[in-house]
PDB file of N, CA and C in Angstrom:
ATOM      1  N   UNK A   1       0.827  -1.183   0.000  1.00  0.00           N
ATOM      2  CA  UNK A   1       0.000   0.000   0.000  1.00  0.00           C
ATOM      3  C   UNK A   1       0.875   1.251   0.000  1.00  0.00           C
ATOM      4  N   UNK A   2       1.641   1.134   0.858  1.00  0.00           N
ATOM      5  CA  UNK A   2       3.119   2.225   0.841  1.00  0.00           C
ATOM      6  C   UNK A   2       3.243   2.672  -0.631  1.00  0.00           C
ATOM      7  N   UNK A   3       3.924   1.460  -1.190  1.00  0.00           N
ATOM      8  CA  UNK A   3       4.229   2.069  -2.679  1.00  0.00           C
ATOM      9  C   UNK A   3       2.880   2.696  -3.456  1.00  0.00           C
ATOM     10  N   UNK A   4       1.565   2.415  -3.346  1.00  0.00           N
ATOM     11  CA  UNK A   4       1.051   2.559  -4.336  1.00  0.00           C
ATOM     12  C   UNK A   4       1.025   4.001  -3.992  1.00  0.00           C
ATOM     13  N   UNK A   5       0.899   4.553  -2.296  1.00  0.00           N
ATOM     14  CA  UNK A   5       0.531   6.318  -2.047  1.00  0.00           C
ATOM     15  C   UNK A   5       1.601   6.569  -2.486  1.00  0.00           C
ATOM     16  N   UNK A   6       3.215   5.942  -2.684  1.00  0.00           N
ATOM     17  CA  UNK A   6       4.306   6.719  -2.841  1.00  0.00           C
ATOM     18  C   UNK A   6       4.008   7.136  -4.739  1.00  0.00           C
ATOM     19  N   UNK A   7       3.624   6.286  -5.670  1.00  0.00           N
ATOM     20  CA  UNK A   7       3.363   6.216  -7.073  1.00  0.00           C
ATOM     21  C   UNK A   7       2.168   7.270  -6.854  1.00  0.00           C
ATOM     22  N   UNK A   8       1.275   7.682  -6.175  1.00  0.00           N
ATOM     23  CA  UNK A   8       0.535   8.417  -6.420  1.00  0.00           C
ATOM     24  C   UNK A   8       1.062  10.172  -6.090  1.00  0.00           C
ATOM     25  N   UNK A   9       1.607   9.895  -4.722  1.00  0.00           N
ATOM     26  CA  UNK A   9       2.290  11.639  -4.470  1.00  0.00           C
ATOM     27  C   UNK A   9       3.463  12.015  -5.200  1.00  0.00           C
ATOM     28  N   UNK A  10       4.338  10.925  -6.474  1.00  0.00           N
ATOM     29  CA  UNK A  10       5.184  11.406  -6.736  1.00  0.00           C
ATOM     30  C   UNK A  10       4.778  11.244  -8.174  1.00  0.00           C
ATOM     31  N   UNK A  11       3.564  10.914  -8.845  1.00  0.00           N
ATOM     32  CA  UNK A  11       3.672  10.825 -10.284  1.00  0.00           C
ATOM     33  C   UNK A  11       4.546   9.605 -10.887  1.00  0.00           C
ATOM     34  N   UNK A  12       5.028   9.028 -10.592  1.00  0.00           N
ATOM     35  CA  UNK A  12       5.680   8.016 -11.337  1.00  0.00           C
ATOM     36  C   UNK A  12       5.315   6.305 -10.881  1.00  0.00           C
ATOM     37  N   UNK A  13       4.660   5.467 -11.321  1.00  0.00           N
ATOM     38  CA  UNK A  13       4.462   6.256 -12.963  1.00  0.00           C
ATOM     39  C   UNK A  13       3.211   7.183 -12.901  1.00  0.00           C
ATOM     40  N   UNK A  14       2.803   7.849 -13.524  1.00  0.00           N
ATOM     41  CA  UNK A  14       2.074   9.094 -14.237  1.00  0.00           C
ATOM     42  C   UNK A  14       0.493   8.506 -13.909  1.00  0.00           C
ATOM     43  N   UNK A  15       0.852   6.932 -14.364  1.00  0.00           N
ATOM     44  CA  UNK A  15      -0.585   6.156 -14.519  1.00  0.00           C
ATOM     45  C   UNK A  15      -1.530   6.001 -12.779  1.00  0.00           C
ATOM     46  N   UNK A  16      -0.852   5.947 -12.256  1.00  0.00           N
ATOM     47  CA  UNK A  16      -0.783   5.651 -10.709  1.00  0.00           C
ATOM     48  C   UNK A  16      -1.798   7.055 -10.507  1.00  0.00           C
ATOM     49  N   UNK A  17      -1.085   8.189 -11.197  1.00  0.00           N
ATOM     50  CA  UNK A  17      -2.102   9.276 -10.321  1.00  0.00           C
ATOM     51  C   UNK A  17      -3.100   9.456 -10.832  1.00  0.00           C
ATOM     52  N   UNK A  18      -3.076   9.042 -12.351  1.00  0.00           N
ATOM     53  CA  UNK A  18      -4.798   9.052 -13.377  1.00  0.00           C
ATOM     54  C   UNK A  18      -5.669   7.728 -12.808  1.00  0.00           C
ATOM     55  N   UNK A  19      -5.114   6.690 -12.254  1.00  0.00           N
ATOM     56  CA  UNK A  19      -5.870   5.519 -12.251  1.00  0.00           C
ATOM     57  C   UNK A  19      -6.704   6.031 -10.727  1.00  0.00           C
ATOM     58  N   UNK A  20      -6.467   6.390  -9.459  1.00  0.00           N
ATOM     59  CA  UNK A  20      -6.707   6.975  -8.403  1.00  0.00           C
ATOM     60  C   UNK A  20      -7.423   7.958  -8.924  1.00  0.00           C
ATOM     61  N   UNK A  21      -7.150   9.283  -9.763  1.00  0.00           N
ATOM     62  CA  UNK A  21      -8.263   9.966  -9.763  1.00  0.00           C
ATOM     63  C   UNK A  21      -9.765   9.187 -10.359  1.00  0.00           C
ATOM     64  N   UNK A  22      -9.403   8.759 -11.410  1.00  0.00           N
ATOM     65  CA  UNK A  22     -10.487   8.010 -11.971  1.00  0.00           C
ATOM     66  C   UNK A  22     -11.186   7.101 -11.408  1.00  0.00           C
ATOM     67  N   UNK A  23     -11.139   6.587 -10.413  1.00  0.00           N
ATOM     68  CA  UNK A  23     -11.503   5.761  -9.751  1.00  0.00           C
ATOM     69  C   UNK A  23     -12.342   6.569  -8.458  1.00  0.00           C
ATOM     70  N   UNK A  24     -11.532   7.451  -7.935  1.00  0.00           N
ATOM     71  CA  UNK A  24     -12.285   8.408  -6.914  1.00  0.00           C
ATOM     72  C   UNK A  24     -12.942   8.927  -7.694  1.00  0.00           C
ATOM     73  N   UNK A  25     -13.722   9.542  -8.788  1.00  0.00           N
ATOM     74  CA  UNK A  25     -14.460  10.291  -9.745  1.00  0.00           C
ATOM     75  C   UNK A  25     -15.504   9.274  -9.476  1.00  0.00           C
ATOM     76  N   UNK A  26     -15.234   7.959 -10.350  1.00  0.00           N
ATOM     77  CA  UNK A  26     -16.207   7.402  -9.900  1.00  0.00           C
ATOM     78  C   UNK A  26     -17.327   6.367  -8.770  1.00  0.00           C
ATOM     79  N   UNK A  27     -16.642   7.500  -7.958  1.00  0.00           N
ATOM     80  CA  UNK A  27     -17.253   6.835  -6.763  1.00  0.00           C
ATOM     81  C   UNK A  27     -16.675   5.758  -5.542  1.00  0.00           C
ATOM     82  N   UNK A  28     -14.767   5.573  -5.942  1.00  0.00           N
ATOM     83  CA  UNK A  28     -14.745   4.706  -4.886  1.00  0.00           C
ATOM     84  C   UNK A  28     -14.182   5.326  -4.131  1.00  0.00           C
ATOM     85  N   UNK A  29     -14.276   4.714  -2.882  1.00  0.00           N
ATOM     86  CA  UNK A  29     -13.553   5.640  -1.430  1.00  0.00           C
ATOM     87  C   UNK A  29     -12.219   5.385  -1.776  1.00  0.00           C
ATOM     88  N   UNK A  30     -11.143   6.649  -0.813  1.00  0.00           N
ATOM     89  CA  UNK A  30      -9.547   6.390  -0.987  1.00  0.00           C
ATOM     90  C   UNK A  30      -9.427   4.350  -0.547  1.00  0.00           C
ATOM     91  N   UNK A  31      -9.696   4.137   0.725  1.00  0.00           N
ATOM     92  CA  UNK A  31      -9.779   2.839   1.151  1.00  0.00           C
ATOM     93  C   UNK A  31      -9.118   1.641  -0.350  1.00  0.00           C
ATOM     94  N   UNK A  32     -10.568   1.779  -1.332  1.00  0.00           N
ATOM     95  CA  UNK A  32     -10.995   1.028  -2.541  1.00  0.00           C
ATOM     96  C   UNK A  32     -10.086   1.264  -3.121  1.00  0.00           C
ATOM     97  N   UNK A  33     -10.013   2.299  -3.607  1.00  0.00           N
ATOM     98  CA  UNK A  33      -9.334   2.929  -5.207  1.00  0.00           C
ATOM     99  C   UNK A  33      -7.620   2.036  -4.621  1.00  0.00           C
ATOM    100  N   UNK A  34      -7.260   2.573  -3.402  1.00  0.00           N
ATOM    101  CA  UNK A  34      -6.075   1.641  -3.112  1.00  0.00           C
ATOM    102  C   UNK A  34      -5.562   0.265  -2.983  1.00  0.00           C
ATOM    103  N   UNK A  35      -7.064  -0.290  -2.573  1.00  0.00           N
ATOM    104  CA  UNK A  35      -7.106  -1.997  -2.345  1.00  0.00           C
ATOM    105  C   UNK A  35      -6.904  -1.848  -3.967  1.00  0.00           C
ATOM    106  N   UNK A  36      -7.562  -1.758  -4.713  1.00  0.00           N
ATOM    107  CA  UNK A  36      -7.383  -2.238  -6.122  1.00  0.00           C
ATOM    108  C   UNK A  36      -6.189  -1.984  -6.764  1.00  0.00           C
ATOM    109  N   UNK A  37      -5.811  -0.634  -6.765  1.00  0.00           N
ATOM    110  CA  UNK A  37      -4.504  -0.579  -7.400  1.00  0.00           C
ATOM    111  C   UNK A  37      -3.246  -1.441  -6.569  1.00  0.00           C
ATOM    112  N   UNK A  38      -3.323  -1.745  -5.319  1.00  0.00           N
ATOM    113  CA  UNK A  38      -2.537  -2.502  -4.787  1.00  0.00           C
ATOM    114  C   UNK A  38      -2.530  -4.042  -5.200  1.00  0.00           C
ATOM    115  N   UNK A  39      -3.412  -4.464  -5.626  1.00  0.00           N
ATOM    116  CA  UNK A  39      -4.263  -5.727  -6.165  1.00  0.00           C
ATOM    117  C   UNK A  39      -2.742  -6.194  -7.408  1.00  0.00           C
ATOM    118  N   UNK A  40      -3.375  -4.815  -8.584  1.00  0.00           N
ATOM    119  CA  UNK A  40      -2.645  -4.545  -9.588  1.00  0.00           C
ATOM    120  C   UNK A  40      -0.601  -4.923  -9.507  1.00  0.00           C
ATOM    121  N   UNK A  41      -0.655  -3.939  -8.028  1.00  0.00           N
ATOM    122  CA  UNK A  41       0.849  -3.815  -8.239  1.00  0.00           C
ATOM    123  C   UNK A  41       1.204  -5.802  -8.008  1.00  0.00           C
ATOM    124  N   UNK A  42       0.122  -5.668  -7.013  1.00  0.00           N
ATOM    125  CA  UNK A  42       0.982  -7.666  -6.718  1.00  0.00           C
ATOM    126  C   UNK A  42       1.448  -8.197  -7.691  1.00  0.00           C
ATOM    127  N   UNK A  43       0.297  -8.330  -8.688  1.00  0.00           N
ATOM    128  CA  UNK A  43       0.559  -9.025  -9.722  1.00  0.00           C
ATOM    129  C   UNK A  43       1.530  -8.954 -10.245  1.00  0.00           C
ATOM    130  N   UNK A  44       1.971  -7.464 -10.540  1.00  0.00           N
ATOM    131  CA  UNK A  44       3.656  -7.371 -11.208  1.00  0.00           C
ATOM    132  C   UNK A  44       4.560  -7.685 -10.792  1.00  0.00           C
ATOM    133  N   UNK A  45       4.553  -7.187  -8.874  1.00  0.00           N
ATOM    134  CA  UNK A  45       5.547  -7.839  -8.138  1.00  0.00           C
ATOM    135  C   UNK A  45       5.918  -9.498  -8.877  1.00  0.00           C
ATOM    136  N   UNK A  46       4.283 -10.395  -8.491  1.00  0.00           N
ATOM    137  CA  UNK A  46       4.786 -11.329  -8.426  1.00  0.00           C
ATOM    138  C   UNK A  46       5.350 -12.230  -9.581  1.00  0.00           C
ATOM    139  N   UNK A  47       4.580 -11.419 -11.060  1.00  0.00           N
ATOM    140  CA  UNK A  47       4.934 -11.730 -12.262  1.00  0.00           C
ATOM    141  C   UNK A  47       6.818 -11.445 -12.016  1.00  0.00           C
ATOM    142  N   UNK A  48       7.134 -10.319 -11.798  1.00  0.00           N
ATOM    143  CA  UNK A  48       8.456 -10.143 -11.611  1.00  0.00           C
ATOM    144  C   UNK A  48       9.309 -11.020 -10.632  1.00  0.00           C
ATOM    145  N   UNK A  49       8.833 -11.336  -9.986  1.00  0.00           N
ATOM    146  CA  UNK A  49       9.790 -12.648  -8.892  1.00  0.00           C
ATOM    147  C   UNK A  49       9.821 -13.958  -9.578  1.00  0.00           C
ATOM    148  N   UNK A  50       8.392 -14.118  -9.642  1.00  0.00           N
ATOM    149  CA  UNK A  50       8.665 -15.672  -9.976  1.00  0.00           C
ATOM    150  C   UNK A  50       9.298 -15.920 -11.461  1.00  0.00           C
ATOM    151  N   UNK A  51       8.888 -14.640 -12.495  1.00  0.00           N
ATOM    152  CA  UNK A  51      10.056 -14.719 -13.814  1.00  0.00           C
ATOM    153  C   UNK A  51      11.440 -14.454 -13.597  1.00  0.00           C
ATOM    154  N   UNK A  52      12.004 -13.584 -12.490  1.00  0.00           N
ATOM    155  CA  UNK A  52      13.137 -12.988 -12.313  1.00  0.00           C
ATOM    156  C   UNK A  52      13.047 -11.980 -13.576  1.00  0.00           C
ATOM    157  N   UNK A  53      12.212 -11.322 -13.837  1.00  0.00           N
ATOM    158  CA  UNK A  53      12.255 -10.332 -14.984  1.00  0.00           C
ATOM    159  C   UNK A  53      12.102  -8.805 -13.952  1.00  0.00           C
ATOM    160  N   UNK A  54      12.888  -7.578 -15.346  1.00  0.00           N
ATOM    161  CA  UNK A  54      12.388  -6.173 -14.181  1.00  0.00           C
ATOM    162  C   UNK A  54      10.736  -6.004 -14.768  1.00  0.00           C
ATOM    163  N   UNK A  55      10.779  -4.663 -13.144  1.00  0.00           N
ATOM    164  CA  UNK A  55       9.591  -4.709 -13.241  1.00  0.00           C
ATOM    165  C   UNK A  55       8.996  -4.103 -14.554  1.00  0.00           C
ATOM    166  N   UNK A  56       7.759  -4.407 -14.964  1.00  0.00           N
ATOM    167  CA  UNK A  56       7.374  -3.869 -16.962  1.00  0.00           C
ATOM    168  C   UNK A  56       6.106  -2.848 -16.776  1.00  0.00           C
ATOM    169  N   UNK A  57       6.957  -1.627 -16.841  1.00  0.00           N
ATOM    170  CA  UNK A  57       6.028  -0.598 -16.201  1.00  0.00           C
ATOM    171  C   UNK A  57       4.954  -0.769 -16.972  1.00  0.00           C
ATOM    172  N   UNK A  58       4.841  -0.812 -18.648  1.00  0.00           N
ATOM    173  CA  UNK A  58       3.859  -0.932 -19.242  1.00  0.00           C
ATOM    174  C   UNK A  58       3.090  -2.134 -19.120  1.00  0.00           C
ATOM    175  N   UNK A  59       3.272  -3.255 -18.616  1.00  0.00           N
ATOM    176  CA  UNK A  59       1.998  -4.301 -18.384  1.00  0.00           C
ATOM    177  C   UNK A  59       1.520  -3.676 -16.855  1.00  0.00           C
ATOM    178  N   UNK A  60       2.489  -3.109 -16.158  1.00  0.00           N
ATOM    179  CA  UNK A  60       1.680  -2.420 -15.082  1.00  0.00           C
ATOM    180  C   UNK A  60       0.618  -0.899 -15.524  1.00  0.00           C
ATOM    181  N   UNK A  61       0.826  -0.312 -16.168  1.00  0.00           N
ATOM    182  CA  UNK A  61      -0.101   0.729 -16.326  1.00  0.00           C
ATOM    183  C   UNK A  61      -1.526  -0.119 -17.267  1.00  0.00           C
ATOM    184  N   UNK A  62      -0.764  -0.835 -17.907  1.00  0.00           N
ATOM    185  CA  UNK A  62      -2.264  -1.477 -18.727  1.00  0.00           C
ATOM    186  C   UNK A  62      -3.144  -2.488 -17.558  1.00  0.00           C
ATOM    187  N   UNK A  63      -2.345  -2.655 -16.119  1.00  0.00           N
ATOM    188  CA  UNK A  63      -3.885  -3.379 -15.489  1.00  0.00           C
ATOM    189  C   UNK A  63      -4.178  -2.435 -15.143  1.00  0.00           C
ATOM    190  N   UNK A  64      -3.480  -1.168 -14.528  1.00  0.00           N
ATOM    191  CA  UNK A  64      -4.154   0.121 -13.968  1.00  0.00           C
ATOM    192  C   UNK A  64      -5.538   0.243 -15.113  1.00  0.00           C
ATOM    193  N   UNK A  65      -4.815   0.460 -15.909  1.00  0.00           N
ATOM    194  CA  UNK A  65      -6.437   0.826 -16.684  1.00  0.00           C
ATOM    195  C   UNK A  65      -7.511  -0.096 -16.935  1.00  0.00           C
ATOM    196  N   UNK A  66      -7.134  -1.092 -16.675  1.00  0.00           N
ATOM    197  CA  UNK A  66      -8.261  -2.343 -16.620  1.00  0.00           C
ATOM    198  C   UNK A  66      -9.028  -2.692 -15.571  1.00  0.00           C
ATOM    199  N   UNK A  67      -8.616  -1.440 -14.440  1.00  0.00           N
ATOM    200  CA  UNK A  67      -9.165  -1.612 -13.382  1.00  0.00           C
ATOM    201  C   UNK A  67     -10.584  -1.071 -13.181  1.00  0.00           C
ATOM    202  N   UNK A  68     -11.508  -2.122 -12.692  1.00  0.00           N
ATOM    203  CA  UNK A  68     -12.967  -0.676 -12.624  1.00  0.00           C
ATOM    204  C   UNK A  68     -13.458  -0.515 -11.100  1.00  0.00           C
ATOM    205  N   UNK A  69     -14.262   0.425 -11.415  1.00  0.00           N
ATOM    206  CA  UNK A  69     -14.337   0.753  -9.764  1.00  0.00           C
ATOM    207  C   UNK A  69     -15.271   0.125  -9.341  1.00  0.00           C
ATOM    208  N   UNK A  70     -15.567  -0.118  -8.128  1.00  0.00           N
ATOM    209  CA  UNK A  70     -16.476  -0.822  -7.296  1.00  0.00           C
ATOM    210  C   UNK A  70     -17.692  -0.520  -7.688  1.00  0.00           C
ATOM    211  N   UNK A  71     -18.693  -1.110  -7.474  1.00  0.00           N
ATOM    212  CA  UNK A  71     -20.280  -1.262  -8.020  1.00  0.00           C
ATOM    213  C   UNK A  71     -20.419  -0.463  -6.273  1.00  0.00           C
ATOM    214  N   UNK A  72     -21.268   0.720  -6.356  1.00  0.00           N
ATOM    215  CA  UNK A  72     -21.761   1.575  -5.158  1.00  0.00           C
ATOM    216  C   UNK A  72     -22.985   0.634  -4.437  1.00  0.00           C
TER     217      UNK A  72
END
């Protein structure tokens, strides 16, 4: 969760702070919008460990955007 507020107060990547606004726009609490994008980062983490590959910012911004927000 750390990293995802740190990707959001510092812009990098870029996607981190559009995926959070967009998500608070539509309706999810800070809480949400973070469980999910944190969701997101695992996956890369863990795509990245268990391949031993670096991390691939661009398959990470493309789940950001595949992310939708919670049903209210």
């Amino acid at each position: 969760m750390d990293t995802v507020l740190n990707q959001i107060d510092t812009g990098d990547p870029p996607e981190a702070r559009t995926t959070y606004d967009r998500l608070i726009d539509a309706g999810a609490s800070n809480s949400q919008a973070l469980q999910l994008m944190a969701a997101v980062l695992r996956v890369e983490m863990n795509e990245m460990l268990t391949k031993s590959t670096p991390f691939d910012n661009t398959r990470y911004a493309a789940g950001l955007a595949k992310i939708k927000p919670p049903e209210s």
